[in-house]
N, C-alpha and C. Protein backbone atom coordinates (compact mmCIF):
# COMPACT_ATOMS: atom_id res chain seq x y z
N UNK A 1 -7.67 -41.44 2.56
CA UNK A 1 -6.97 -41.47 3.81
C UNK A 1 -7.97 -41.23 4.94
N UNK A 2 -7.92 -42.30 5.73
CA UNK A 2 -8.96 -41.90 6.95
C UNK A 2 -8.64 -41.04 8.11
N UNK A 3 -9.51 -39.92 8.31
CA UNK A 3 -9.05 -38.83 9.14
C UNK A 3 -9.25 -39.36 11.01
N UNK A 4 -8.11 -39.07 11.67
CA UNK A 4 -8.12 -39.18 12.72
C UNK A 4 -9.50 -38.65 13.81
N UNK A 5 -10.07 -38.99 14.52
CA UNK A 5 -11.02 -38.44 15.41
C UNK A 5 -10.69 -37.96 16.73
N UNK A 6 -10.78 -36.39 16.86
CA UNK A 6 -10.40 -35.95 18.08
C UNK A 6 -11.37 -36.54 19.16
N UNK A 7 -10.66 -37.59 20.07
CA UNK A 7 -11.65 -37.91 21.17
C UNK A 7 -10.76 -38.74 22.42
N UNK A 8 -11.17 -39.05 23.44
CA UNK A 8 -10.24 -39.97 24.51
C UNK A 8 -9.54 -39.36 25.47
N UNK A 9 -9.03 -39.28 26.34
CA UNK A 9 -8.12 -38.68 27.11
C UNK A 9 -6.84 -38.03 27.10
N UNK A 10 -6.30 -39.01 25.83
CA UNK A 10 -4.52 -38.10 25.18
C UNK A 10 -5.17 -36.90 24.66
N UNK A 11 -6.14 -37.30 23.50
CA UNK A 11 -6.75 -35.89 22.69
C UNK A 11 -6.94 -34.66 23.59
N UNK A 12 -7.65 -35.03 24.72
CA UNK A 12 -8.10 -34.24 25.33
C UNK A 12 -7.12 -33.40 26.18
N UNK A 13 -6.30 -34.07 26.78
CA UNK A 13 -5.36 -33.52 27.52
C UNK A 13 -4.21 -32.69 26.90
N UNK A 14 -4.14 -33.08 25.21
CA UNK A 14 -3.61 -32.10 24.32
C UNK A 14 -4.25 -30.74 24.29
N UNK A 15 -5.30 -31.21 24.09
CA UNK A 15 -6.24 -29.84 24.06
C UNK A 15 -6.32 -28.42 25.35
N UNK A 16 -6.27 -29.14 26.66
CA UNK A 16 -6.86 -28.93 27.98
C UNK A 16 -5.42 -28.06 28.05
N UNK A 17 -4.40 -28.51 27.77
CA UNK A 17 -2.99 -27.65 27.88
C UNK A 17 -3.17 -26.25 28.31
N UNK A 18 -2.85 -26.08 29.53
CA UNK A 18 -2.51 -24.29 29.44
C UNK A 18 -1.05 -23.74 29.11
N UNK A 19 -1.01 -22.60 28.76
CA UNK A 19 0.71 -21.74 28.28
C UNK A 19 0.70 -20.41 28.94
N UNK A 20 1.96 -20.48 29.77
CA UNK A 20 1.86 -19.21 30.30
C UNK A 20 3.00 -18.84 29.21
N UNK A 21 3.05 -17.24 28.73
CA UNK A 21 3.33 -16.31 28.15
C UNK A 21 4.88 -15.89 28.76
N UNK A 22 5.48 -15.64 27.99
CA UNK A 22 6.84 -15.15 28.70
C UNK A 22 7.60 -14.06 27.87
N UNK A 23 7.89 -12.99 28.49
CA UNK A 23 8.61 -11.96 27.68
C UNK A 23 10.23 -11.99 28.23
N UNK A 24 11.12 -12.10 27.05
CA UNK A 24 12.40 -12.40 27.45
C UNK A 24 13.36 -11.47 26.58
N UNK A 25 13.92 -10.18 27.59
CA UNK A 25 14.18 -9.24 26.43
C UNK A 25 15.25 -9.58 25.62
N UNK A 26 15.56 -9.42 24.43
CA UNK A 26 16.14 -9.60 23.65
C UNK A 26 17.63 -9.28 23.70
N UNK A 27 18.98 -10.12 23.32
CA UNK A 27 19.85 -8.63 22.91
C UNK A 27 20.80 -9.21 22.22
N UNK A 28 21.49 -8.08 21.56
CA UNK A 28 22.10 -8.08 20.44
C UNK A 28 23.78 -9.11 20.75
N UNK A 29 23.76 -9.04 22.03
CA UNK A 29 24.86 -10.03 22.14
C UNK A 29 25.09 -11.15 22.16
N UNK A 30 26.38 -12.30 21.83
CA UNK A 30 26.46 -13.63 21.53
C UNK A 30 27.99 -13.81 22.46
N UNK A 31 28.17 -14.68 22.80
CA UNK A 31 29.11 -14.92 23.48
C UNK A 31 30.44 -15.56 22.61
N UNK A 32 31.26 -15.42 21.84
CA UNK A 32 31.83 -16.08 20.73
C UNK A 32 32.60 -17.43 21.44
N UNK A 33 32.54 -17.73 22.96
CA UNK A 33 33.59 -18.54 23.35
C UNK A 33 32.69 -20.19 23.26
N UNK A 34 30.95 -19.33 23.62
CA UNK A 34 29.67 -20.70 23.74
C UNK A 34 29.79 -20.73 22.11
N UNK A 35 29.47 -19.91 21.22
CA UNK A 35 29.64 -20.46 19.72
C UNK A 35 30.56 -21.28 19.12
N UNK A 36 31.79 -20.92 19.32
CA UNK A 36 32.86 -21.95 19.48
C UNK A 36 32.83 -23.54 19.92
N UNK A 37 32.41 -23.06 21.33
CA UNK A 37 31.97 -24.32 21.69
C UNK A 37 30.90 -25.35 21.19
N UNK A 38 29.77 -24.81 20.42
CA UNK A 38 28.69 -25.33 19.78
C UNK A 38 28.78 -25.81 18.65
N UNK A 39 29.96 -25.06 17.80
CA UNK A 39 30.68 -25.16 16.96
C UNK A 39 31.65 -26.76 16.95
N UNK A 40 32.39 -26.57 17.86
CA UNK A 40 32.84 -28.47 18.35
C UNK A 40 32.40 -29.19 18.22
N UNK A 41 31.44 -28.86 19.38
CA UNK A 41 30.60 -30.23 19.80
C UNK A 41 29.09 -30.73 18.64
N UNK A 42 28.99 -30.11 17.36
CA UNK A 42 27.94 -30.08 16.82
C UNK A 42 27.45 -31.29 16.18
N UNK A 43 28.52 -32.37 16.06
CA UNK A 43 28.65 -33.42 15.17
C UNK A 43 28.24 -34.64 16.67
N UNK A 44 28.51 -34.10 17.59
CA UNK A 44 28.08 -35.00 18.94
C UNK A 44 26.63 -35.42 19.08
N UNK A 45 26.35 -36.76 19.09
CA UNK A 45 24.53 -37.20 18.61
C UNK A 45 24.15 -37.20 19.54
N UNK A 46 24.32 -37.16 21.06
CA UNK A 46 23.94 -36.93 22.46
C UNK A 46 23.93 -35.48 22.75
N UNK A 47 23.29 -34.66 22.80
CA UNK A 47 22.49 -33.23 23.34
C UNK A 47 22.11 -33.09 24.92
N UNK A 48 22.35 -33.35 26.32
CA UNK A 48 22.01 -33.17 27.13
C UNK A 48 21.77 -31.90 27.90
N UNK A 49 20.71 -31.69 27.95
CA UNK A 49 19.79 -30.47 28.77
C UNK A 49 19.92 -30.86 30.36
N UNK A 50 19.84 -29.93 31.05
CA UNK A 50 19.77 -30.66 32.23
C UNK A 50 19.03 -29.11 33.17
N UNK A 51 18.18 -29.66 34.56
CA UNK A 51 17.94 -28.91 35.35
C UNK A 51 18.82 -28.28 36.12
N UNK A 52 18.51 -27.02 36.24
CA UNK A 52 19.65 -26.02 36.89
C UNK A 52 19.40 -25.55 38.09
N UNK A 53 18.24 -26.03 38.96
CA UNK A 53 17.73 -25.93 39.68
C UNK A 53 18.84 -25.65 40.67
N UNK A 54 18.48 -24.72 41.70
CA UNK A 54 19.80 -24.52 43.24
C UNK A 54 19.11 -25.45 44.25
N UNK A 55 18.20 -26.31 44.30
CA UNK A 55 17.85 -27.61 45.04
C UNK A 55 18.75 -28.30 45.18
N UNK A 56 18.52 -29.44 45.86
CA UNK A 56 19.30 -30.60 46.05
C UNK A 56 19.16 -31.33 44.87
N UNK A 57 17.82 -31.79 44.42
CA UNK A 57 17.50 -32.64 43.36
C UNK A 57 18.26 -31.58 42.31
N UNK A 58 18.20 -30.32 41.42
CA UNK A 58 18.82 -29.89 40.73
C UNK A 58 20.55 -29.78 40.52
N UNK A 59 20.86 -29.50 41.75
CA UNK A 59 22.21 -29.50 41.75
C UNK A 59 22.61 -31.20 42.07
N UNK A 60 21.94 -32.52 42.24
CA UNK A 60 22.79 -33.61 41.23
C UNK A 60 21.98 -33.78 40.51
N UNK A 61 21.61 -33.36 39.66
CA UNK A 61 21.35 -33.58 38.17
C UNK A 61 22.16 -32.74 37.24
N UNK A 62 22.27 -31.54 37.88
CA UNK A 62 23.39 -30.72 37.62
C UNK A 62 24.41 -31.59 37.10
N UNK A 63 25.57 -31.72 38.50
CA UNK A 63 26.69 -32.61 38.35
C UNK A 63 26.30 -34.05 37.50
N UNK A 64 25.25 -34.85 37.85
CA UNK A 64 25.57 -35.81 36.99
C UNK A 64 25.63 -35.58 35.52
N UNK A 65 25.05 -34.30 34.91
CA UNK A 65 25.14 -33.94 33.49
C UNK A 65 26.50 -33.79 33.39
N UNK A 66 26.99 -32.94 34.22
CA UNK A 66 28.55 -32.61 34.13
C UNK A 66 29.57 -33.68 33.95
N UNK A 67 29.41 -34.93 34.29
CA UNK A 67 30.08 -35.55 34.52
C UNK A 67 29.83 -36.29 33.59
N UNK A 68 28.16 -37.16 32.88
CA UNK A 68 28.13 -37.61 32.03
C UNK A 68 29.13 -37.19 30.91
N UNK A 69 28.81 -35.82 30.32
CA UNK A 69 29.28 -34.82 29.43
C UNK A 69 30.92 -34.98 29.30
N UNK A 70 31.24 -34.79 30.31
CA UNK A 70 32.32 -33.95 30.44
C UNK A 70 33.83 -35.32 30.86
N UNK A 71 33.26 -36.56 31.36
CA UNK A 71 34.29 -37.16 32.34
C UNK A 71 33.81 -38.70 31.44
N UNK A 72 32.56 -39.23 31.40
CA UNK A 72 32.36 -40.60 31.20
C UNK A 72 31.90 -40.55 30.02
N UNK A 73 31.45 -39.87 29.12
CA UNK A 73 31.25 -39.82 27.64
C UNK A 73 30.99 -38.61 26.53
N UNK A 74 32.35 -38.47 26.87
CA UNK A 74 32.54 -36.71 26.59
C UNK A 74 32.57 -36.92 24.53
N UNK A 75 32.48 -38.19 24.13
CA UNK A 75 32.78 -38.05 22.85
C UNK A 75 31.47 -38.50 22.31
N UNK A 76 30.41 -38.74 22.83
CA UNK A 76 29.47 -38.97 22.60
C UNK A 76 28.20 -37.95 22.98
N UNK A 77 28.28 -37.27 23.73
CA UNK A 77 27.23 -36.62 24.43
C UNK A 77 27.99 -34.67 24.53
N UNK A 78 27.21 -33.89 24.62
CA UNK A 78 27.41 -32.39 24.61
C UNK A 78 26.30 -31.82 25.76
N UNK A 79 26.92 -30.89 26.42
CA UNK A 79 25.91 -30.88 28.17
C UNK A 79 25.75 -29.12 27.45
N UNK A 80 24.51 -29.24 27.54
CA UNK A 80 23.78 -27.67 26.92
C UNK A 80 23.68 -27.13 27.83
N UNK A 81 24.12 -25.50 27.58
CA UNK A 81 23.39 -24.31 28.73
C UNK A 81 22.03 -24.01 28.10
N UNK A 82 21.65 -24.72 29.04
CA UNK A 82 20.11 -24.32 29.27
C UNK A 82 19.48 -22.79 29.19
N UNK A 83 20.28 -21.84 29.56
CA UNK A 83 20.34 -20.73 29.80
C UNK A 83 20.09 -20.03 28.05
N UNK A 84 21.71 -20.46 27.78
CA UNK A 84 21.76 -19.88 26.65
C UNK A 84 20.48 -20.14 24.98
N UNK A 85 20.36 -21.82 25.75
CA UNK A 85 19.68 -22.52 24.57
C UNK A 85 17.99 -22.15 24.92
N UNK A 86 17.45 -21.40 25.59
CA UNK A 86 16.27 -21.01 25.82
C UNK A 86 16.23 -19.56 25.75
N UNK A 87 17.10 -18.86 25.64
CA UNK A 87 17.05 -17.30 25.45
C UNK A 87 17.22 -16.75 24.36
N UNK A 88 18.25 -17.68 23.50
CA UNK A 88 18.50 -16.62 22.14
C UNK A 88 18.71 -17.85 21.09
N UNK A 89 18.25 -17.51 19.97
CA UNK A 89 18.69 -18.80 18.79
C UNK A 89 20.07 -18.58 18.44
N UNK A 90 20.94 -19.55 19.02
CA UNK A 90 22.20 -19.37 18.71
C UNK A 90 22.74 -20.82 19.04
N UNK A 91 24.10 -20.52 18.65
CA UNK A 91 24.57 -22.50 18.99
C UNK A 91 24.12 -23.17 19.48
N UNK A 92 23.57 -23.15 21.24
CA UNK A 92 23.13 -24.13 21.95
C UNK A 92 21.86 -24.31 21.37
N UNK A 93 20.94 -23.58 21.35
CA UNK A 93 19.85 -24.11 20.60
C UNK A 93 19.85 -25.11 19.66
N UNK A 94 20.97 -24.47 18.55
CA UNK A 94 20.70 -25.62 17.43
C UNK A 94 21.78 -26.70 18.13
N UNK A 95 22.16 -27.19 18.98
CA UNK A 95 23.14 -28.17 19.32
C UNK A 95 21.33 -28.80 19.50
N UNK A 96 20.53 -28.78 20.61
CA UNK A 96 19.35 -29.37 20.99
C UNK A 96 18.50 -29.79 19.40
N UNK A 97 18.74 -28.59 19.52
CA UNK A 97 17.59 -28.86 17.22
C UNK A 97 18.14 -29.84 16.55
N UNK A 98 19.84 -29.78 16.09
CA UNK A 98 19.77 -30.96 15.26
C UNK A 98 20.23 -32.55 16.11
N UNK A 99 20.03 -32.24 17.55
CA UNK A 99 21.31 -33.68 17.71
C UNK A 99 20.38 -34.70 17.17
N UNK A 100 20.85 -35.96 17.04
CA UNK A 100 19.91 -37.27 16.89
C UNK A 100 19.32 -37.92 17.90
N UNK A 101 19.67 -37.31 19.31
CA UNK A 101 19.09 -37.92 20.49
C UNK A 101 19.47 -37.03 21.96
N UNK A 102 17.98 -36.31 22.06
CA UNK A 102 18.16 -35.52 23.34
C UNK A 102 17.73 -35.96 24.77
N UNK A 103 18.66 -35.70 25.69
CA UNK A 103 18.13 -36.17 26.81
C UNK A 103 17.94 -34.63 27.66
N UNK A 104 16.94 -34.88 28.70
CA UNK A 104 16.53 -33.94 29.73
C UNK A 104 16.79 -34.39 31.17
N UNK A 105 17.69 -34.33 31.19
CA UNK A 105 18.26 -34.86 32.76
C UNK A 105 17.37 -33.70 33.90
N UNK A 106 16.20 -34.15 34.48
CA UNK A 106 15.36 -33.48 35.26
C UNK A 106 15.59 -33.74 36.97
N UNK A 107 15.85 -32.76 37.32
CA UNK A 107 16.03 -32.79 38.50
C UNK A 107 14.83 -33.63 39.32
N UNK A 108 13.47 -33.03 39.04
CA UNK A 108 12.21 -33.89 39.75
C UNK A 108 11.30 -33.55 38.99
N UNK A 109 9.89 -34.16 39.30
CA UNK A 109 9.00 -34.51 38.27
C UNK A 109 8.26 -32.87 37.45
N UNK A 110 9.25 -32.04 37.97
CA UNK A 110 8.54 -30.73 37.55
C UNK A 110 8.84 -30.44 36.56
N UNK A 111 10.32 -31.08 35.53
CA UNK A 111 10.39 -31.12 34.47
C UNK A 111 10.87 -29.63 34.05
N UNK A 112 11.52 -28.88 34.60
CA UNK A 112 11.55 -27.37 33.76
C UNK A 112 12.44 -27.34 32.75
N UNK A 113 13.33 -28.08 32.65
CA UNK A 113 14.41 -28.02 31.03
C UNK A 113 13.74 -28.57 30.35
N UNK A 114 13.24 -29.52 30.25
CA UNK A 114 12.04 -30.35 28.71
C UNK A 114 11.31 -29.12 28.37
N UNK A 115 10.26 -28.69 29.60
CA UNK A 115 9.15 -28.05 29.23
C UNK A 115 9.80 -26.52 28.37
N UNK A 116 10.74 -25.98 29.11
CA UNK A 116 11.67 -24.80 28.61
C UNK A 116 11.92 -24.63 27.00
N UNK A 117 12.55 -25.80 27.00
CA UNK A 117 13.31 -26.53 25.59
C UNK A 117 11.55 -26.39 24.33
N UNK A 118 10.82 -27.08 24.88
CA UNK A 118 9.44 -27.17 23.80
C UNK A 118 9.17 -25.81 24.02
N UNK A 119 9.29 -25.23 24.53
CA UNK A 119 8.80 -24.15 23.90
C UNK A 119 9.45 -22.88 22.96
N UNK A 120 10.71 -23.51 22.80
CA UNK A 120 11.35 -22.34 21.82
C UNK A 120 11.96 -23.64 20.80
N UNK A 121 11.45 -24.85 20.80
CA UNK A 121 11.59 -25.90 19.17
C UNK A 121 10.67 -26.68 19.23
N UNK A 122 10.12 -26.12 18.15
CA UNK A 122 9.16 -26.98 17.87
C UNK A 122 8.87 -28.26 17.57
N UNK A 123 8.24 -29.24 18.20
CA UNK A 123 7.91 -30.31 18.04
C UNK A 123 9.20 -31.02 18.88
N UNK A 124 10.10 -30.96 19.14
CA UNK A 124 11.15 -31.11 20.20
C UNK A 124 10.37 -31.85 21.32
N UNK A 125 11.00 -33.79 21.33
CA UNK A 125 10.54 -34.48 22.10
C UNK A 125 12.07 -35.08 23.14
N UNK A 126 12.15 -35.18 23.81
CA UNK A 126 13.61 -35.52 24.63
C UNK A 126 13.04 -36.33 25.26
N UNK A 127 13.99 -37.46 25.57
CA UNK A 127 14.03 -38.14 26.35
C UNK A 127 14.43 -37.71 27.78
N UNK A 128 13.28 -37.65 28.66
CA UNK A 128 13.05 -37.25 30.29
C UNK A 128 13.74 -38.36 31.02
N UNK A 129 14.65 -38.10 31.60
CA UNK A 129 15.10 -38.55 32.75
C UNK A 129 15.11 -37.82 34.07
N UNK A 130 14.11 -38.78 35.04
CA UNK A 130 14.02 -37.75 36.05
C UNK A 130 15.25 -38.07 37.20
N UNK A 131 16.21 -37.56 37.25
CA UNK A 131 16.91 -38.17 38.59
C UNK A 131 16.62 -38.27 39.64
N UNK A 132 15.88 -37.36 40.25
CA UNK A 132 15.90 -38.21 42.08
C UNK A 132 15.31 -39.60 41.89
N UNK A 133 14.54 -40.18 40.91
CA UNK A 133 14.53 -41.41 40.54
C UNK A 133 15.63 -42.55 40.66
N UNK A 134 16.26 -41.87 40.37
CA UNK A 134 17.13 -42.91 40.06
C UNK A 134 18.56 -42.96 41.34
N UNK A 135 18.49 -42.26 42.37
CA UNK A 135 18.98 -42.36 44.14
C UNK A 135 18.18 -43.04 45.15
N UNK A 136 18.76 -43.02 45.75
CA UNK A 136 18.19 -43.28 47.17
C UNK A 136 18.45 -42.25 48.47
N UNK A 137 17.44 -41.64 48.43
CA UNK A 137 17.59 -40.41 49.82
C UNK A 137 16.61 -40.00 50.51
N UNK A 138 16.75 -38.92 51.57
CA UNK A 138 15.57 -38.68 52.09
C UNK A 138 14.90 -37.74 51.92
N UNK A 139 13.05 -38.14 51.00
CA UNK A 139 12.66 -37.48 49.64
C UNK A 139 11.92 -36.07 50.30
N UNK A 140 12.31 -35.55 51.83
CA UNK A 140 11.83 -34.74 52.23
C UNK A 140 12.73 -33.43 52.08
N UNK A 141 14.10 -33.88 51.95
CA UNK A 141 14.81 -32.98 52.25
C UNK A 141 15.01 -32.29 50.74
N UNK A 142 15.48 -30.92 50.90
CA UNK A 142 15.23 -29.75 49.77
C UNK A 142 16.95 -28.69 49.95
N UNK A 143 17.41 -28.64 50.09
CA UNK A 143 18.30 -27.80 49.90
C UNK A 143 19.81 -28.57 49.64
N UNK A 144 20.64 -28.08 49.28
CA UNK A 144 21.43 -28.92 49.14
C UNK A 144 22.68 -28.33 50.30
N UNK A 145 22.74 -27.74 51.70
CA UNK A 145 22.74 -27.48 52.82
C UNK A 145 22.62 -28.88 52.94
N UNK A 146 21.81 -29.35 53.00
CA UNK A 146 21.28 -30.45 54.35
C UNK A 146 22.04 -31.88 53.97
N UNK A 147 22.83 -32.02 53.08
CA UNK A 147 23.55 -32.99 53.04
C UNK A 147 24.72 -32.85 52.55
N UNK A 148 25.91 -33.24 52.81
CA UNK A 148 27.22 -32.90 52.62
C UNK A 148 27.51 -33.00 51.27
N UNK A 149 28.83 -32.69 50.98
CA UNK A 149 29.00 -32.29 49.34
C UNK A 149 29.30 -33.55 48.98
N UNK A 150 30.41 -34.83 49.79
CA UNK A 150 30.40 -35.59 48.90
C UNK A 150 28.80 -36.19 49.08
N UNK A 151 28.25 -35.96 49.96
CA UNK A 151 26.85 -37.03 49.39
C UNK A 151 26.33 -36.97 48.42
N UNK A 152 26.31 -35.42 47.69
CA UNK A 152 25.59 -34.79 46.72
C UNK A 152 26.45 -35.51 45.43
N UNK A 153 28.01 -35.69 45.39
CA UNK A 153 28.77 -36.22 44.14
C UNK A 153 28.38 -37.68 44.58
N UNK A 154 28.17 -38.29 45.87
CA UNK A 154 28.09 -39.86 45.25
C UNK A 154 26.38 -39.87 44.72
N UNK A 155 25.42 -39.09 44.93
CA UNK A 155 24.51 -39.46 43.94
C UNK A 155 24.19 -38.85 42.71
N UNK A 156 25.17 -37.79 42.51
CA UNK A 156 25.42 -37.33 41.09
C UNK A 156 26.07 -38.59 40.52
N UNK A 157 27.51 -39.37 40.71
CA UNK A 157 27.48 -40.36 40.23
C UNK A 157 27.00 -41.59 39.78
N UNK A 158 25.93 -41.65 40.44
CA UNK A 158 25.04 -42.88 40.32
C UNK A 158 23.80 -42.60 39.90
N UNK A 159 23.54 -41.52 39.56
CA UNK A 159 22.74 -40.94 37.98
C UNK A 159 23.35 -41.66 37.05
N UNK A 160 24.31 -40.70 37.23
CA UNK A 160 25.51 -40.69 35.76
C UNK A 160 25.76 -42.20 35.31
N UNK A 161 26.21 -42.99 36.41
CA UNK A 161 26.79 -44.16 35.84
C UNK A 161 25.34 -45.33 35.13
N UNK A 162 24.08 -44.88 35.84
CA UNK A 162 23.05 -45.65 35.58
C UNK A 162 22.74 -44.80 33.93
N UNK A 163 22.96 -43.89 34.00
CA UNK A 163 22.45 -42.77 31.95
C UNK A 163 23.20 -43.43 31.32
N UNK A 164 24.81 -43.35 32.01
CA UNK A 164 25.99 -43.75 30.53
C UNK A 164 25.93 -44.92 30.44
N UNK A 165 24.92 -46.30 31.45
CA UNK A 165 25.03 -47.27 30.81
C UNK A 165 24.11 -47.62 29.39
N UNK A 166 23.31 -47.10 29.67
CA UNK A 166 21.88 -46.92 28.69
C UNK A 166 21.87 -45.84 27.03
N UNK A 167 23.40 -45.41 27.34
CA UNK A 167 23.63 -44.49 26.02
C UNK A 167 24.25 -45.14 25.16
C-alpha cells in the first residue's frame, strides 16, 4: 500500500490549525422534555445545526432553520439546539452523530455551529450553508434593530425556500 506524503497546501493548512481550549462546567442535569424530543425525531436523516447568533445574519438563519424544521419539512429534517448538542452528550448530540446528512445553516462566514459541532464529534463533516449568501441586503448593516421584523422573516424565508429546494 503506498503511503500518502505529507506535503502541499491542504496538508499544510491541516497541520498550521490552531485550537483554542475551552472549559465547560459540567452538570449532572438533562432536560427529559429535549430527550424526548431527540427521542422522536431520531429516525429523521436531516440534522440541522444552525447559528444562534443575536446579529442580523444569525437571527435569519435562526428563523430560516425554524421554519425549514419546523413548517416546510418537518418530516424530513430535525433543527438541533446547538446549545444543548455542544455542552453535554445527550440526545441532541447524538441526533448530529448519527443523522445521514447534516447541515450547518451559518449565519456568516465565521462559521461558529460547524466549528462548535467538530469539536465535540469527531470527524463530523456538515454540510455549510452560509446564509447571508443566499439574500440580498445591505452587507454593512449588523443588528437586527436596523431592519424591520418582517424584513428579517422575508429573508429568513428565502434561505429556507432556496435549502428545502436542494433537500
Amino acid at each position: 500500500m503506498e503511503q500518502k506524503k505529507c506535503c502541499g497546501p491542504e496538508s499544510q493548512e491541516k497541520t498550521n490549525k490552531e485550537y483554542e481550549t475551552i472549559r465547560i462546567e459540567k452538570t449532572k442535569n438533562t432536560c427529559p422534555m429535549c430527550e424526548d424530543y431527540a427521542k422522536k425525531n431520531a429516525s429523521k436523516p436531516v440534522a440541522v445545526m444552525c447559528c444562534e447568533g443575536a446579529c442580523l445574519r444569525g437571527e435569519v438563519a435562526r428563523q430560516a432553520a425554524n421554519l425549514i424544521c419546523h413548517s416546510l419539512a418537518p418530516e424530513k429534517t430535525v433543527r438541533i439546539c446547538l446549545g444543548g448538542a455542544f455542552t453535554k452528550d445527550t440526545g441532541q448530540r447524538n441526533l448530529v452523530g448519527n443523522a445521514k446528512r447534516v447541515i450547518a445553516l451559518e449565519g456568516c462566514f465565521i462559521q461558529c455551529s460547524s466549528r462548535m459541532m467538530k469539536g465535540v464529534i469527531k470527524g463530523l463533516e456538515p454540510e455549510v450553508i452560509v446564509a447571508d449568501r443566499l439574500y440580498d441586503f445591505e452587507k454593512k448593516l449588523f443588528g437586527v434593530e436596523e431592519v424591520t421584523e418582517s424584513q428579517i422573516k422575508t429573508y429568513a424565508e428565502e434561505v429556507a425556500g432556496k435549502i428545502v429546494q436542494k433537500l
